[in-house]
C-alpha atoms as a PDB file:
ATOM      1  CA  UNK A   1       0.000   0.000   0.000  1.00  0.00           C
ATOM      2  CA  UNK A   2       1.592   3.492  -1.113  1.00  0.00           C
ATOM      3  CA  UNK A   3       1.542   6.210   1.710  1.00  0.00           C
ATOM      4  CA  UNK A   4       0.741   9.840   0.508  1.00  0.00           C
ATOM      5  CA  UNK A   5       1.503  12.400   2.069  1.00  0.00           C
ATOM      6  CA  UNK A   6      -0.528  14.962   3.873  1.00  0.00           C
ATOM      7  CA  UNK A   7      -0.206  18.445   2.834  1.00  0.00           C
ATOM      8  CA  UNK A   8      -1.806  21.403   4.585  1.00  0.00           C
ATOM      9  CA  UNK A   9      -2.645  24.405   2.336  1.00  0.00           C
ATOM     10  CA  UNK A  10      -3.353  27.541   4.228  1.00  0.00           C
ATOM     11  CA  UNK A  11      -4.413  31.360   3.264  1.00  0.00           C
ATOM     12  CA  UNK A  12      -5.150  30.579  -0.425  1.00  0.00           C
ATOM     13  CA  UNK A  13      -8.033  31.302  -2.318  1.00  0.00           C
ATOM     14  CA  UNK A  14     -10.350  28.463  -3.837  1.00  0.00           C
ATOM     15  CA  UNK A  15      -8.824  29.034  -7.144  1.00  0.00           C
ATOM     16  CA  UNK A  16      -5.688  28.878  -5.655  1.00  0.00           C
ATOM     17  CA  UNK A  17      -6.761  25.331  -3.377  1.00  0.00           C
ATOM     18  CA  UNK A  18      -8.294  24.093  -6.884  1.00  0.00           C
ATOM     19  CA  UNK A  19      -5.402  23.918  -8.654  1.00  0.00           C
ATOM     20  CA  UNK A  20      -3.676  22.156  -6.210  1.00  0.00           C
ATOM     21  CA  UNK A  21      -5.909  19.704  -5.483  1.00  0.00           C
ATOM     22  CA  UNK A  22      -6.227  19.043  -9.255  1.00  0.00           C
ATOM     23  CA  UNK A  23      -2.458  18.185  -9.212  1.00  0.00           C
ATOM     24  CA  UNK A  24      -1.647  16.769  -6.125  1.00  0.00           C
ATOM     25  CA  UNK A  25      -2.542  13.375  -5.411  1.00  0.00           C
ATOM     26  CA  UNK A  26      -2.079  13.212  -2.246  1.00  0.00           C
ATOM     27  CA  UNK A  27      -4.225  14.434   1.221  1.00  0.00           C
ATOM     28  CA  UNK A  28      -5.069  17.618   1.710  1.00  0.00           C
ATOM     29  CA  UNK A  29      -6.657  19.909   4.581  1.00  0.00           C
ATOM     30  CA  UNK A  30      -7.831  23.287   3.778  1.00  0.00           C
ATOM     31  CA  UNK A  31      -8.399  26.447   5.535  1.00  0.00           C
ATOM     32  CA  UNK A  32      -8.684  30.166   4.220  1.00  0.00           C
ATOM     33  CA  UNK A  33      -7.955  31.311   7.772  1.00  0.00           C
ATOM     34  CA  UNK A  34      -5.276  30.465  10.648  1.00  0.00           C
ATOM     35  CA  UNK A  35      -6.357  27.017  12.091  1.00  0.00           C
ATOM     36  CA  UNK A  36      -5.650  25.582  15.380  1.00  0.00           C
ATOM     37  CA  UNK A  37      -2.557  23.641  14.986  1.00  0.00           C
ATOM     38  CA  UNK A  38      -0.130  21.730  17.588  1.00  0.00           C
ATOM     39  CA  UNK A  39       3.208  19.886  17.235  1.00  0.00           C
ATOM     40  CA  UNK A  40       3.539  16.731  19.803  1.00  0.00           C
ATOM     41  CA  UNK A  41       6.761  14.778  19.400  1.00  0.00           C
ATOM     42  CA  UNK A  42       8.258  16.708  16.406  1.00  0.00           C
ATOM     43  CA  UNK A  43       4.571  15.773  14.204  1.00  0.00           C
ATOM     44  CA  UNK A  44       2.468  18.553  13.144  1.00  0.00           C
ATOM     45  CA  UNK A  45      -1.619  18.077  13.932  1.00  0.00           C
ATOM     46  CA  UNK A  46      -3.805  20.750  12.403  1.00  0.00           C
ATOM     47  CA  UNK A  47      -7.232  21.075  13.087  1.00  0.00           C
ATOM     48  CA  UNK A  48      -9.775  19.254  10.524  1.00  0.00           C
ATOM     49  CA  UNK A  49     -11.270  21.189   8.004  1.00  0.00           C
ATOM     50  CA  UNK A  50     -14.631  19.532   8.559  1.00  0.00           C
ATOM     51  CA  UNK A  51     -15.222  18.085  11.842  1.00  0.00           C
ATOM     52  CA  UNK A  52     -13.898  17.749  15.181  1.00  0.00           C
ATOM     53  CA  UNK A  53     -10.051  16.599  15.598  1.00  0.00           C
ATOM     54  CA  UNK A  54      -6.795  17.441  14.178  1.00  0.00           C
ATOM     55  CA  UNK A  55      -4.842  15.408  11.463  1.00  0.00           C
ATOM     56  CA  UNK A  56      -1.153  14.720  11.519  1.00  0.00           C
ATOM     57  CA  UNK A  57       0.451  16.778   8.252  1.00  0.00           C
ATOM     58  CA  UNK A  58       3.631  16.083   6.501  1.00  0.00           C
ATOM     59  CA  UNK A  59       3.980  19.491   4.680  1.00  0.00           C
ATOM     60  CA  UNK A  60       2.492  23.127   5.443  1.00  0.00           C
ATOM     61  CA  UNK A  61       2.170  25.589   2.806  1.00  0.00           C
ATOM     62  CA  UNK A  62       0.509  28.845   3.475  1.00  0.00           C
ATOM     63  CA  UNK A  63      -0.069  32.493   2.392  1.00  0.00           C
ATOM     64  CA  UNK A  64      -0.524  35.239   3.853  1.00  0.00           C
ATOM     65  CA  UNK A  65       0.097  37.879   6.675  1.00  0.00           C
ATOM     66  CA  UNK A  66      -2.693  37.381   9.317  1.00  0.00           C
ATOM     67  CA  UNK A  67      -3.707  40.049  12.205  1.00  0.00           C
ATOM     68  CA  UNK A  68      -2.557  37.468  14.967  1.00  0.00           C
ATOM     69  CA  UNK A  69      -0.450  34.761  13.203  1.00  0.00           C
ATOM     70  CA  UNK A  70       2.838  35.137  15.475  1.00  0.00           C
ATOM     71  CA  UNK A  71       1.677  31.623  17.206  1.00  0.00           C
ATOM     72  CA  UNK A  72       1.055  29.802  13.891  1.00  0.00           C
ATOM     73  CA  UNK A  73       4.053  30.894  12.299  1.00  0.00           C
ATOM     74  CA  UNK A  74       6.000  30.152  15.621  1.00  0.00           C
ATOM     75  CA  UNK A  75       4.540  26.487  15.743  1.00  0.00           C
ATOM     76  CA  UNK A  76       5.505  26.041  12.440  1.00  0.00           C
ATOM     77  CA  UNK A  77       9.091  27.209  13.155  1.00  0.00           C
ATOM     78  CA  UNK A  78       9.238  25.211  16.234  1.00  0.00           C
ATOM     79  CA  UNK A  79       7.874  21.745  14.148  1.00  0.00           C
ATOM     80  CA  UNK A  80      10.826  22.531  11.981  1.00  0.00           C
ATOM     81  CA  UNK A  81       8.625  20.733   9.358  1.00  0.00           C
ATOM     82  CA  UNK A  82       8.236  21.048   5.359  1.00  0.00           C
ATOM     83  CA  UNK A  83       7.260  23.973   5.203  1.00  0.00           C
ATOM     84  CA  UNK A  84       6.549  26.927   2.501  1.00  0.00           C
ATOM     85  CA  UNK A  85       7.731  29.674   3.042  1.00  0.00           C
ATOM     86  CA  UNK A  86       9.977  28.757   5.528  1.00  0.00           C
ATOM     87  CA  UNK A  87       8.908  30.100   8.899  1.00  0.00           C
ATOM     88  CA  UNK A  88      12.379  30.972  10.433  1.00  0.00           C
END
């Protein structure tokens, strides 16, 4: 059984989400706006985009400057992850 990887896509625009979802085969969770997120034992959870619960993502890319995104961008720096930009 092939494992994909789980990408989170934050801050774009459905356009934006559309086209990579179209060429990415892979998992995907989606969110226009800052979601919860949490690192436990260097893995990255971010909250579900439907639902209750967080997933477990391989890869973060996001997009944008948010009004109070010093603690996402600082969990994301801190996971030391796959990430896009980079956060440091």
């Amino acid at each position: 059984m092939m494992k994909y990887d789980r990408i989170a896509v934050v801050g774009l625009h459905q356009p934006e989400y559309d086209f990579i979802r179209k060429h990415f085969d892979g998992l995907i969770i989606w969110h226009q706006s800052i979601p919860k997120i949490r690192v436990v034992d260097e893995t990255l959870f971010v909250e579900k985009a439907t639902g209750v619960g967080m997933l477990p993502v391989d890869k973060m890319v996001y997009h944008g400057i948010f009004e109070n995104d010093l603690d996402f961008i600082a969990g994301l720096a801190l996971w030391n992850g796959q990430t896009f930009p980079n956060p440091h």
